[in-house]
N, C-alpha and C. Protein backbone atom coordinates (compact mmCIF):
# COMPACT_ATOMS: atom_id res chain seq x y z
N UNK A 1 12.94 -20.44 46.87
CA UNK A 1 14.30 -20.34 46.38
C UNK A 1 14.33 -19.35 45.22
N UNK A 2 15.02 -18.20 45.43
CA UNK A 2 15.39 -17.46 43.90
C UNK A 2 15.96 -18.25 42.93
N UNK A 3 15.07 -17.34 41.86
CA UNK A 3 15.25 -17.91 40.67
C UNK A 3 16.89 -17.40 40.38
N UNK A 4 18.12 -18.14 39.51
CA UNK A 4 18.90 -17.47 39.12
C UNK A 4 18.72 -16.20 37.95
N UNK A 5 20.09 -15.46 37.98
CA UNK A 5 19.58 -14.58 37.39
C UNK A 5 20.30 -14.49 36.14
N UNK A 6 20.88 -15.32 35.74
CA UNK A 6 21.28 -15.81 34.48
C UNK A 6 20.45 -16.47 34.01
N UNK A 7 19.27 -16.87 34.10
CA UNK A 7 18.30 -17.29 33.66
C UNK A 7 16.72 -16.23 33.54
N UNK A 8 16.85 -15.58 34.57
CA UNK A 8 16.28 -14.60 34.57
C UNK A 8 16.61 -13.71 33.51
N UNK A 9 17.81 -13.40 32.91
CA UNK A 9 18.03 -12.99 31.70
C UNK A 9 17.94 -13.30 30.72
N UNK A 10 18.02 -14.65 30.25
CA UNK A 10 17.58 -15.64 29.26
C UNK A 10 16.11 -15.28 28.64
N UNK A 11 15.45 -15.44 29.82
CA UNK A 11 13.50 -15.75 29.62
C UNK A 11 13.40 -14.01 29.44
N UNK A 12 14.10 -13.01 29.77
CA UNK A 12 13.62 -11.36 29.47
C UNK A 12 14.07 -11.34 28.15
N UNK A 13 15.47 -12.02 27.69
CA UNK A 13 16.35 -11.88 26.27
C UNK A 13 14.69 -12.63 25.68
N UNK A 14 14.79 -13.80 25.78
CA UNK A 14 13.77 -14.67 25.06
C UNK A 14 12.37 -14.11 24.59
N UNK A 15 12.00 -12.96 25.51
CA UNK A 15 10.34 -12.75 25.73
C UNK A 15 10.46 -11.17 24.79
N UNK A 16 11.84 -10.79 25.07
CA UNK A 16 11.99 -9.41 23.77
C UNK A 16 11.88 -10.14 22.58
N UNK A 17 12.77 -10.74 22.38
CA UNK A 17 12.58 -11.57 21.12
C UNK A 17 11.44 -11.84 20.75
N UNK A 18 10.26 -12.47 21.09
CA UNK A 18 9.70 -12.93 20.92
C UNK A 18 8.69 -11.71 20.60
N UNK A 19 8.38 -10.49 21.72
CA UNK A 19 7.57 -9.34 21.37
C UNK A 19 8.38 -8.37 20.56
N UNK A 20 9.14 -8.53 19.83
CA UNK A 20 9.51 -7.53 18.70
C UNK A 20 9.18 -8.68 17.64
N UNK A 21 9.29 -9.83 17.79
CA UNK A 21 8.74 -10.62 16.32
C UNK A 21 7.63 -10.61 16.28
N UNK A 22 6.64 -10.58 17.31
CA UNK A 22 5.40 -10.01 16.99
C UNK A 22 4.72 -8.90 16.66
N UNK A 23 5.70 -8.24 16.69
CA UNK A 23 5.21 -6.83 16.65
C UNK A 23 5.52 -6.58 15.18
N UNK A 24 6.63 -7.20 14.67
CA UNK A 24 6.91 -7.19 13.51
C UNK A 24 6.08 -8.10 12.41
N UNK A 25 5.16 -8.75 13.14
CA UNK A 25 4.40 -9.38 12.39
C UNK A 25 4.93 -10.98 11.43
N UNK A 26 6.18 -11.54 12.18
CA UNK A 26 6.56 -12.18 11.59
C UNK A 26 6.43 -13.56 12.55
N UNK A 27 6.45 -14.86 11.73
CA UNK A 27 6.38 -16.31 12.06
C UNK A 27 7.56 -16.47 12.68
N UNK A 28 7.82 -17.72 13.68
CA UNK A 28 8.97 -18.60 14.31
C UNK A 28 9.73 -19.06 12.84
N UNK A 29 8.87 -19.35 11.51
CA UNK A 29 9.53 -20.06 10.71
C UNK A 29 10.45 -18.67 9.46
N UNK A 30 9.71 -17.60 9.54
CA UNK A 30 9.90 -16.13 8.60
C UNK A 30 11.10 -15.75 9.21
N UNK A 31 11.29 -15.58 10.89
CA UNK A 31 12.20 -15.31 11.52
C UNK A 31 13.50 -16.04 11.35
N UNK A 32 13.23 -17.49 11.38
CA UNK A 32 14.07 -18.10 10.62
C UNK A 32 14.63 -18.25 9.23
N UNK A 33 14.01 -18.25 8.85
CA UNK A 33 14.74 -17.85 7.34
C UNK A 33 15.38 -16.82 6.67
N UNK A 34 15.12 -15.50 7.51
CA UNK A 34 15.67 -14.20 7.85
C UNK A 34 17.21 -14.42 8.94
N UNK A 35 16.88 -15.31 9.50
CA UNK A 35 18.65 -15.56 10.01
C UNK A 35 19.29 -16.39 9.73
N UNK A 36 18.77 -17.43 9.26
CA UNK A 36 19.48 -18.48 8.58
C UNK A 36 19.39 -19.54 9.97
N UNK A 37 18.78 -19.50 10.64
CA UNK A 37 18.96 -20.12 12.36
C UNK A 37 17.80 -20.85 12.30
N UNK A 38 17.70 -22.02 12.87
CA UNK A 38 16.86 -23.15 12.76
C UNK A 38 15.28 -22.61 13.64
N UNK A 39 14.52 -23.04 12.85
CA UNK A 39 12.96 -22.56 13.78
C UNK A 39 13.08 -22.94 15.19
N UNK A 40 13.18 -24.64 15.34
CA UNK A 40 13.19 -24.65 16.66
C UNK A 40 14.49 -24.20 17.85
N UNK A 41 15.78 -23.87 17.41
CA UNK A 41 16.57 -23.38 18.42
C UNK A 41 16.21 -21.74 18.28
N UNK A 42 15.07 -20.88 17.29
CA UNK A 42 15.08 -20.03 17.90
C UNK A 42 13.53 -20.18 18.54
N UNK A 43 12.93 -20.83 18.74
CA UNK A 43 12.13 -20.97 19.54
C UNK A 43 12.28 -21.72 21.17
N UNK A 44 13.74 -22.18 20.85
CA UNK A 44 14.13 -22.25 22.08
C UNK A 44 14.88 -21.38 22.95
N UNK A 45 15.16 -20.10 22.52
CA UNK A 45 15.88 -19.06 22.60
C UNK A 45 14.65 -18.41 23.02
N UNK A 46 13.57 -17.92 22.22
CA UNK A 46 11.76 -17.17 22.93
C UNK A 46 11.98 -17.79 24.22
N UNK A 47 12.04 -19.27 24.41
CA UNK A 47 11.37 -19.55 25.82
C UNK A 47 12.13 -19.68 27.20
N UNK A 48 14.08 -19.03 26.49
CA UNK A 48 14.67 -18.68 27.47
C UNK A 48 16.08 -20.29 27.48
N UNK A 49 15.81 -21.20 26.78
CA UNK A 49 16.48 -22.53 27.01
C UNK A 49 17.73 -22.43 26.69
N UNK A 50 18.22 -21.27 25.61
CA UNK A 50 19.41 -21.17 25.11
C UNK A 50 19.98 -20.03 25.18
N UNK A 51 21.17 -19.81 25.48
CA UNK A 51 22.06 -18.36 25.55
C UNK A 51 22.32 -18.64 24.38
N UNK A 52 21.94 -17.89 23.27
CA UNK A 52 22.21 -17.72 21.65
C UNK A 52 23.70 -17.07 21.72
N UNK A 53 24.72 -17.41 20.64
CA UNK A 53 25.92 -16.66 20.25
C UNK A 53 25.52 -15.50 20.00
N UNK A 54 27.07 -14.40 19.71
CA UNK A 54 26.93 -12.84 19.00
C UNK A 54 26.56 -12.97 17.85
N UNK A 55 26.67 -14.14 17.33
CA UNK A 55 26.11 -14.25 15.41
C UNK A 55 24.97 -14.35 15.40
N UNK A 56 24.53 -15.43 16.54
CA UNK A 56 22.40 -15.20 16.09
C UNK A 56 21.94 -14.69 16.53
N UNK A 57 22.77 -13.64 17.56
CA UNK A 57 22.13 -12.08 18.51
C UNK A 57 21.67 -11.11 17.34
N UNK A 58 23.25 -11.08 16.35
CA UNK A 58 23.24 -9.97 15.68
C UNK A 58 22.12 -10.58 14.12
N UNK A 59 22.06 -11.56 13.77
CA UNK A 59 21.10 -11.99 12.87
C UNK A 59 19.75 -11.69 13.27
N UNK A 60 19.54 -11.70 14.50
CA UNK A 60 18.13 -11.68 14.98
C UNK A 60 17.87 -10.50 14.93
N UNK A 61 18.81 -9.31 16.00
CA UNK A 61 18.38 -8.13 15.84
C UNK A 61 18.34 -7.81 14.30
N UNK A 62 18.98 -7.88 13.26
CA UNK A 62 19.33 -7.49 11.82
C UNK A 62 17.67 -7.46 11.34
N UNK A 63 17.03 -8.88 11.59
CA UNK A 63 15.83 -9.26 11.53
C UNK A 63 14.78 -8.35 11.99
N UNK A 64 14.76 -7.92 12.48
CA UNK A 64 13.84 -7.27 14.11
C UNK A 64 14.42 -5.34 13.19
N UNK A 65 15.14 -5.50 12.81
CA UNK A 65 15.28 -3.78 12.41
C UNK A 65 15.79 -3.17 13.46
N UNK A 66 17.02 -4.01 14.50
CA UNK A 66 17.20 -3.38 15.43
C UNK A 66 18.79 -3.80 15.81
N UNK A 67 19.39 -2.82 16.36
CA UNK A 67 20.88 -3.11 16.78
C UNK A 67 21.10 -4.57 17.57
N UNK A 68 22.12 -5.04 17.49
CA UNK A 68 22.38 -5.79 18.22
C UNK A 68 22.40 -5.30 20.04
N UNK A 69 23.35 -4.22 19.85
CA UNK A 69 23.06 -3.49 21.08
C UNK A 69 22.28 -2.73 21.77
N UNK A 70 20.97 -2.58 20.60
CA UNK A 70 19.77 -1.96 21.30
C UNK A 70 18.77 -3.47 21.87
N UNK A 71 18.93 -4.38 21.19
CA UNK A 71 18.55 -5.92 21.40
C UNK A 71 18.87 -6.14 22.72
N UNK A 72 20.29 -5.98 23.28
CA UNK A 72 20.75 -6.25 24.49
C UNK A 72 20.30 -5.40 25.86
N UNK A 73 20.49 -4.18 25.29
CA UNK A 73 19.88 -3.08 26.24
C UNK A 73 18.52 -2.80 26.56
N UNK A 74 17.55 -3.47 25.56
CA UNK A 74 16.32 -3.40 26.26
C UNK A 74 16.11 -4.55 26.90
N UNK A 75 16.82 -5.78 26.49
CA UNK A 75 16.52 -6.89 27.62
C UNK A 75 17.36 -7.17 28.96
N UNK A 76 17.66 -5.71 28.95
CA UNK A 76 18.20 -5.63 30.69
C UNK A 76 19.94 -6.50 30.83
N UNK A 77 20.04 -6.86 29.54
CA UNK A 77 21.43 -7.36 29.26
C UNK A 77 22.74 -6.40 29.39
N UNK A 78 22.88 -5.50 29.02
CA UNK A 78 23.54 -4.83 28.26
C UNK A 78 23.51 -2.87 29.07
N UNK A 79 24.22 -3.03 29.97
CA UNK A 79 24.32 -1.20 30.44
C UNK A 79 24.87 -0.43 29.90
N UNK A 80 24.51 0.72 29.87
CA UNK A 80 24.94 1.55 29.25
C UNK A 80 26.49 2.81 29.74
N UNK A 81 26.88 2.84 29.42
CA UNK A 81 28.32 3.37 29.75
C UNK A 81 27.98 4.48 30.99
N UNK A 82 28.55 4.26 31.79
CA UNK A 82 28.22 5.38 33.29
C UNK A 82 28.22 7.06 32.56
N UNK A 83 27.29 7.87 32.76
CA UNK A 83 27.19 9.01 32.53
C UNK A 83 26.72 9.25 30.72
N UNK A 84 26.54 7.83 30.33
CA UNK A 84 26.18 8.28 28.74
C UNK A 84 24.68 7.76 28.73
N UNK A 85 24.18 8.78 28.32
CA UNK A 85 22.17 8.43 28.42
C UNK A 85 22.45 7.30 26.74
N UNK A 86 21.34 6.06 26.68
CA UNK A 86 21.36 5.47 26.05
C UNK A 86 20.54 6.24 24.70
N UNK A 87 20.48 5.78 23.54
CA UNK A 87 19.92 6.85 22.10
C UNK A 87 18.47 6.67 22.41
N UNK A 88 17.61 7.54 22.25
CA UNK A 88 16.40 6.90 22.17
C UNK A 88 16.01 6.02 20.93
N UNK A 89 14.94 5.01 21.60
CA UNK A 89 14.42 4.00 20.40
C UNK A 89 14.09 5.09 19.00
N UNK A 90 14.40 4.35 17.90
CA UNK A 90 13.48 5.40 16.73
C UNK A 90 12.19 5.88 17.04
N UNK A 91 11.76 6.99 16.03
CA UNK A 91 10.37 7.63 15.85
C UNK A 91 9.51 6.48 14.92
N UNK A 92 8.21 6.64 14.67
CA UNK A 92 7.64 5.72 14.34
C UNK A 92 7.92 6.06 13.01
N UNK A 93 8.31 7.57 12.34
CA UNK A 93 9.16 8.27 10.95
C UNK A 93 9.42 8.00 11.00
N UNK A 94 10.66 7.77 11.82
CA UNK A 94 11.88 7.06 11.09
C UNK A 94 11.63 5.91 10.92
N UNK A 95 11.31 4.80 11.65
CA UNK A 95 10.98 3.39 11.60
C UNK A 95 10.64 3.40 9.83
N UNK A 96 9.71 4.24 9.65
CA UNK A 96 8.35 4.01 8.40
C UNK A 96 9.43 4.27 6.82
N UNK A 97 10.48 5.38 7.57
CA UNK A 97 11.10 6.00 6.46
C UNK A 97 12.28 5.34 6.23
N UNK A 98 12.84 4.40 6.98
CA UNK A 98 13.86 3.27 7.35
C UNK A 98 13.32 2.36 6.19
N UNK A 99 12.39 1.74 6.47
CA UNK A 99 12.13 0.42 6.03
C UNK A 99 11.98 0.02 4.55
N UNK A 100 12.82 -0.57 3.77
CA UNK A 100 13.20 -0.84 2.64
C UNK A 100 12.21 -1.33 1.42
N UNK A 101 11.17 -2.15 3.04
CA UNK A 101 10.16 -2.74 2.13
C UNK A 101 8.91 -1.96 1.57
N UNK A 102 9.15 -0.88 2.01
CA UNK A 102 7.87 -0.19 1.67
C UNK A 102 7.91 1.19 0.22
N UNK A 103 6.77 0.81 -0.76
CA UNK A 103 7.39 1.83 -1.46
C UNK A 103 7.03 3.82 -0.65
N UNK A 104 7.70 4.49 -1.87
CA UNK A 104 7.07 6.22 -1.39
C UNK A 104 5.43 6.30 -0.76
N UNK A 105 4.91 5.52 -1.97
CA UNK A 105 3.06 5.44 -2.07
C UNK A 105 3.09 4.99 -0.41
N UNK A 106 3.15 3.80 -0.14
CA UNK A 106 2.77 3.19 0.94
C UNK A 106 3.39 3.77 2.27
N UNK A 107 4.54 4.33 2.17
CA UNK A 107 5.21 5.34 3.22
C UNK A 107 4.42 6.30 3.53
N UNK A 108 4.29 6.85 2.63
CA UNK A 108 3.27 8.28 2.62
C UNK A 108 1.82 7.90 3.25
N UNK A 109 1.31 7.00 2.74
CA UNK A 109 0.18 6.35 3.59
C UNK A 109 0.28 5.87 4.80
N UNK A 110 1.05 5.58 5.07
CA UNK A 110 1.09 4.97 6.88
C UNK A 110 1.62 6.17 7.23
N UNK A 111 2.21 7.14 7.06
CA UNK A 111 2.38 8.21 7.53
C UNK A 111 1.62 9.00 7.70
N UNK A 112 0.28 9.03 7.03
CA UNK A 112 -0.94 9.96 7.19
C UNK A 112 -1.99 9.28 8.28
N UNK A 113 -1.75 7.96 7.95
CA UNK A 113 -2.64 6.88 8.96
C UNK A 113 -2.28 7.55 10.67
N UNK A 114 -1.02 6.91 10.40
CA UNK A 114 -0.16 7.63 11.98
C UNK A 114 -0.41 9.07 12.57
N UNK A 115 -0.37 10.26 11.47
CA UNK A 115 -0.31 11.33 12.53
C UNK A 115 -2.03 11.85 12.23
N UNK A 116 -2.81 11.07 11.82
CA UNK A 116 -4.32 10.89 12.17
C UNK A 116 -4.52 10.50 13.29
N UNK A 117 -3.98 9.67 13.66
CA UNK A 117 -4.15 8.85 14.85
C UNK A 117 -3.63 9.50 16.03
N UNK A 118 -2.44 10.28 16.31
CA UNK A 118 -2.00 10.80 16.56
C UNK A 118 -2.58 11.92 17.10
N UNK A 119 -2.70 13.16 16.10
CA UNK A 119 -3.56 14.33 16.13
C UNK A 119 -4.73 13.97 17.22
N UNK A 120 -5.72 12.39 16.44
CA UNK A 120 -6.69 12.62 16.85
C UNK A 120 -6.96 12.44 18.90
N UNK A 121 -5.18 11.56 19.18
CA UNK A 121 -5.26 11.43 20.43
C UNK A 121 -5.16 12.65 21.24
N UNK A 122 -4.13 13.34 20.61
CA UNK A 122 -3.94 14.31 21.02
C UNK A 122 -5.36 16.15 21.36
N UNK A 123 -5.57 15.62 20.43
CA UNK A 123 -7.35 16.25 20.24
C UNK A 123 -8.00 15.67 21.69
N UNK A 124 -7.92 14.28 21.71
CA UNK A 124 -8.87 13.90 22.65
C UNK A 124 -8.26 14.50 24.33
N UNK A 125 -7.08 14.42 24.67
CA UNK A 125 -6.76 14.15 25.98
C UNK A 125 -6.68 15.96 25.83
N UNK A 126 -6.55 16.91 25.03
CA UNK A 126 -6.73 17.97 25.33
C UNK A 126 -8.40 18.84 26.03
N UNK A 127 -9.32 17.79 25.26
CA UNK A 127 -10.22 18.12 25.55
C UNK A 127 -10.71 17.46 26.90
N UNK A 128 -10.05 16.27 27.33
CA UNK A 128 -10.34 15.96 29.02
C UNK A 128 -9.87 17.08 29.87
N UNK A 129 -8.81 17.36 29.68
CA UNK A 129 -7.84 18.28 30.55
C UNK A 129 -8.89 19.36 30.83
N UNK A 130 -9.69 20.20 29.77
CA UNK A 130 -10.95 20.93 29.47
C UNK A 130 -11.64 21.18 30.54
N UNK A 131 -11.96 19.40 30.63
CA UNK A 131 -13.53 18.99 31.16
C UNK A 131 -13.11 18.94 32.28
């Protein structure tokens, strides 16, 4: 029997959620206190149990450093207007140069970290192409 697909949207909404709070490095309980939304209904929201309102959509994304409507559109929620290409996600700059919490010093450092890393991939797959 297919699964519905209003639920099928739930558990994709739920599982973004859940991999941008990890990615962000933050707790079920950090996340919460950043929206004001109870640990366990947003942990019931990760595992798909609850269609969350536009208020703890937009608290969450606020959380996450991310639109409400980019929130929607990557979890397959949310289309994008016929003939209008959607924005691309930020640069990992901008992300770095966005973020409030970080001072100049520490900007400037993850910014050198990054296009080290970077460079150095780029170094590498040039030299397969080579070989």
């Amino acid at each position: 029997m297919p699964e519905n697909p209003a639920r099928t949207q739930l558990l994709a909404l739920g599982e973004l959620i859940r991999t941008q709070r990890q990615q962000a490095e933050l707790t079920l309980r950090e996340l919460a206190a950043r929206t004001n939304v109870s640990n366990p209904y947003l942990s019931q929201i990760e595992r798909g149990l609850h269609e969350p309102s536009v208020r703890v959509l937009k608290a969450i994304a606020g959380a996450l450093n991310l639109s409400a409507e980019s929130l929607l559109q990557q979890a397959g929620l949310l289309e994008g207007e016929e003939g209008v290409t959607p924005p691309p996600p930020p640069t990992v700059e901008d992300a770095v140069k966005a973020d409030p919490r970080l001072s100049s010093d520490q900007r400037a450092a993850l910014m050198s970290v990054y296009k080290s890393f970077v460079d150095d991939d780029t170094a590498k797959q040039l030299a397969k192409k080579k070989s």
